[in-house]
C-alpha atoms as a PDB file:
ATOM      1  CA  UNK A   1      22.671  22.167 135.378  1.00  0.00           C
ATOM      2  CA  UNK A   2      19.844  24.684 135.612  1.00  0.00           C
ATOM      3  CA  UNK A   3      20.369  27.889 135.228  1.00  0.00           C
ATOM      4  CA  UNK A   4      18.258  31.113 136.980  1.00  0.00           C
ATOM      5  CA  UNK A   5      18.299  34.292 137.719  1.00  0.00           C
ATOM      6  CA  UNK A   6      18.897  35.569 141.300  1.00  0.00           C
ATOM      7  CA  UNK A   7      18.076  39.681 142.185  1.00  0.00           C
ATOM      8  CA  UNK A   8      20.093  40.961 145.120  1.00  0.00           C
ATOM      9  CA  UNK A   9      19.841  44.433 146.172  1.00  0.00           C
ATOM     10  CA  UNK A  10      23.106  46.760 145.592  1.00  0.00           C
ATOM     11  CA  UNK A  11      24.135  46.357 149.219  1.00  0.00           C
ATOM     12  CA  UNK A  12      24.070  42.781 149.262  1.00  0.00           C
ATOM     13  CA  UNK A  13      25.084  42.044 145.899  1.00  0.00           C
ATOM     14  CA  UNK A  14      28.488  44.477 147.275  1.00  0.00           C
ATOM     15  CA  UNK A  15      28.842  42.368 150.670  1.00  0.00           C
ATOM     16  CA  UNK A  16      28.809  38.904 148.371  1.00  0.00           C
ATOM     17  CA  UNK A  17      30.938  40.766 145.921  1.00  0.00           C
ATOM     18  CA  UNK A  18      33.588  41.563 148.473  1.00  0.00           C
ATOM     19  CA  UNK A  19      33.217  38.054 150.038  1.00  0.00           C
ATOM     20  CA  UNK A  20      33.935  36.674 146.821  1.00  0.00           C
ATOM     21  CA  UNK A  21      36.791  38.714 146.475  1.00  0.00           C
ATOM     22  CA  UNK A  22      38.492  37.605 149.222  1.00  0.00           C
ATOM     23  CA  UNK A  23      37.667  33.387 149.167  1.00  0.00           C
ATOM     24  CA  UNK A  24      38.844  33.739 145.624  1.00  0.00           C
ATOM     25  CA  UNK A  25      35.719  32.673 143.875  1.00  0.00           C
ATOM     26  CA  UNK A  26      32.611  34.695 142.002  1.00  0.00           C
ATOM     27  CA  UNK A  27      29.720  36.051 143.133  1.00  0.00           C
ATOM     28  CA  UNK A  28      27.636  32.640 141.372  1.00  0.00           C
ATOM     29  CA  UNK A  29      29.963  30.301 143.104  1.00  0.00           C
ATOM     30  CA  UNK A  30      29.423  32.169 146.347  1.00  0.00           C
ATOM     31  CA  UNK A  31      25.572  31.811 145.999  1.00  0.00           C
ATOM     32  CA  UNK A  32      25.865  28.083 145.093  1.00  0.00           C
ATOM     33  CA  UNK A  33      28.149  27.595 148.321  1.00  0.00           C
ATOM     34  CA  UNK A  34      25.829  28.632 150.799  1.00  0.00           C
ATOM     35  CA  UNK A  35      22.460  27.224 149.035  1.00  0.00           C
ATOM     36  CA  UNK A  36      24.317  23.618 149.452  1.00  0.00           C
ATOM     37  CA  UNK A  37      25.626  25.055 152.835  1.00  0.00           C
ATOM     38  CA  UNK A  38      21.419  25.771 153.600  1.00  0.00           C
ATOM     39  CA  UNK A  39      20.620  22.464 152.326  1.00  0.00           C
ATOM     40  CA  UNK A  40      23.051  20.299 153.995  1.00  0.00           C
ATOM     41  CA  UNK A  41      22.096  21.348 157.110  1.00  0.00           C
ATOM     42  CA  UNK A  42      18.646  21.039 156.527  1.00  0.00           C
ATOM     43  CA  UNK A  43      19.625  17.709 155.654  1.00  0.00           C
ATOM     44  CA  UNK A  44      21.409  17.507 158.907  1.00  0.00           C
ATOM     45  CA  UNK A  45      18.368  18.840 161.182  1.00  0.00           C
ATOM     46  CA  UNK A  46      15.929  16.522 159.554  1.00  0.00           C
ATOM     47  CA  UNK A  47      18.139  13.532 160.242  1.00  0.00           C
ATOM     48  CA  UNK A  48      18.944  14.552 164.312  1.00  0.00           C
ATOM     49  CA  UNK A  49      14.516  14.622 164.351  1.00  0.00           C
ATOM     50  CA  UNK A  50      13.982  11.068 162.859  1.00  0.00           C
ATOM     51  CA  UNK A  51      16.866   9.606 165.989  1.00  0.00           C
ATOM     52  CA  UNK A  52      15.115   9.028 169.375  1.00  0.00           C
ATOM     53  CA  UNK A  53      15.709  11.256 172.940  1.00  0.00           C
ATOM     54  CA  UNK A  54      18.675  11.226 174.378  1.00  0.00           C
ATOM     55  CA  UNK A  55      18.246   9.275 177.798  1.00  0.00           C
ATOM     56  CA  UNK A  56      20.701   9.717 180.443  1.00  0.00           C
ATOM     57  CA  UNK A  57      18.786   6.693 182.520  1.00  0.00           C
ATOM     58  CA  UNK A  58      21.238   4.330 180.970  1.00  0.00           C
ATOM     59  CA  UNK A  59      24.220   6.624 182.285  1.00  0.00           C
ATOM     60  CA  UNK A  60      26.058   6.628 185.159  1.00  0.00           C
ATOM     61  CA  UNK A  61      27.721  10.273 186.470  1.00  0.00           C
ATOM     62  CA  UNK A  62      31.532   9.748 187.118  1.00  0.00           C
ATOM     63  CA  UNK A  63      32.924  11.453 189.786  1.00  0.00           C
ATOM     64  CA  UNK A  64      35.979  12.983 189.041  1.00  0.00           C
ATOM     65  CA  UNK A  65      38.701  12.780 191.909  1.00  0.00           C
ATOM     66  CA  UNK A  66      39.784  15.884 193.312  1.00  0.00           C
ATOM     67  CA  UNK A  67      35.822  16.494 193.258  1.00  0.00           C
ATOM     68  CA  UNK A  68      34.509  17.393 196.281  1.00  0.00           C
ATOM     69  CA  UNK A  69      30.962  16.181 197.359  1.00  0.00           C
ATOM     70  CA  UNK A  70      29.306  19.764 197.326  1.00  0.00           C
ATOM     71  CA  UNK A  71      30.546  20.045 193.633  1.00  0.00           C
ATOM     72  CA  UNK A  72      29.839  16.544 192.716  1.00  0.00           C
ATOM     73  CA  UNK A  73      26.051  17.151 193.742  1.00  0.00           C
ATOM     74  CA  UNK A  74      25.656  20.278 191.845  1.00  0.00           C
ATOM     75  CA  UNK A  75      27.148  18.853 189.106  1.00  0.00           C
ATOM     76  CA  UNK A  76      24.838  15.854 189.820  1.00  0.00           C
ATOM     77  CA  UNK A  77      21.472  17.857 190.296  1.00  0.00           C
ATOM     78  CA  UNK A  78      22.485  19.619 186.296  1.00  0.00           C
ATOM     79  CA  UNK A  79      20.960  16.011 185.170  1.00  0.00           C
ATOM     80  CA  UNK A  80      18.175  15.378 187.094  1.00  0.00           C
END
């Protein structure tokens, strides 16, 4: 573990305080949470740009059927 030093202003440090408070936890744990929060989704956003395009070519649009064909169309044209 590494330890450092984070500086929140009074307001902030009182918001996180009264977070805290209420999930049961300290201010440090708090601060930890979200930073692995941050960096999980980072994670998660980097991973979604290395997949390719979503292609609806290889889809077909199922008609549901109490649809009627003025609501099918508009439904259809969302895709095109």
């Amino acid at each position: 573990m590494v330890d450092i030093t984070v500086h929140l202003d009074e307001e902030l440090y009182d918001k996180a305080s009264r977070v805290a408070r209420l999930d049961s936890v300290s201010v440090q744990q708090l601060v930890e949470d979200a930073v692995k929060r941050h960096l999980d989704y980072v994670e998660t956003v980097e991973d979604f740009s290395k997949m390719a395009p979503l292609s609806l070519a290889d889809y077909e649009l199922v008609r549901d059927a109490d649809e009627s064909d003025v609501d099918f169309d508009a439904r259809r044209a969302l895709f095109r």
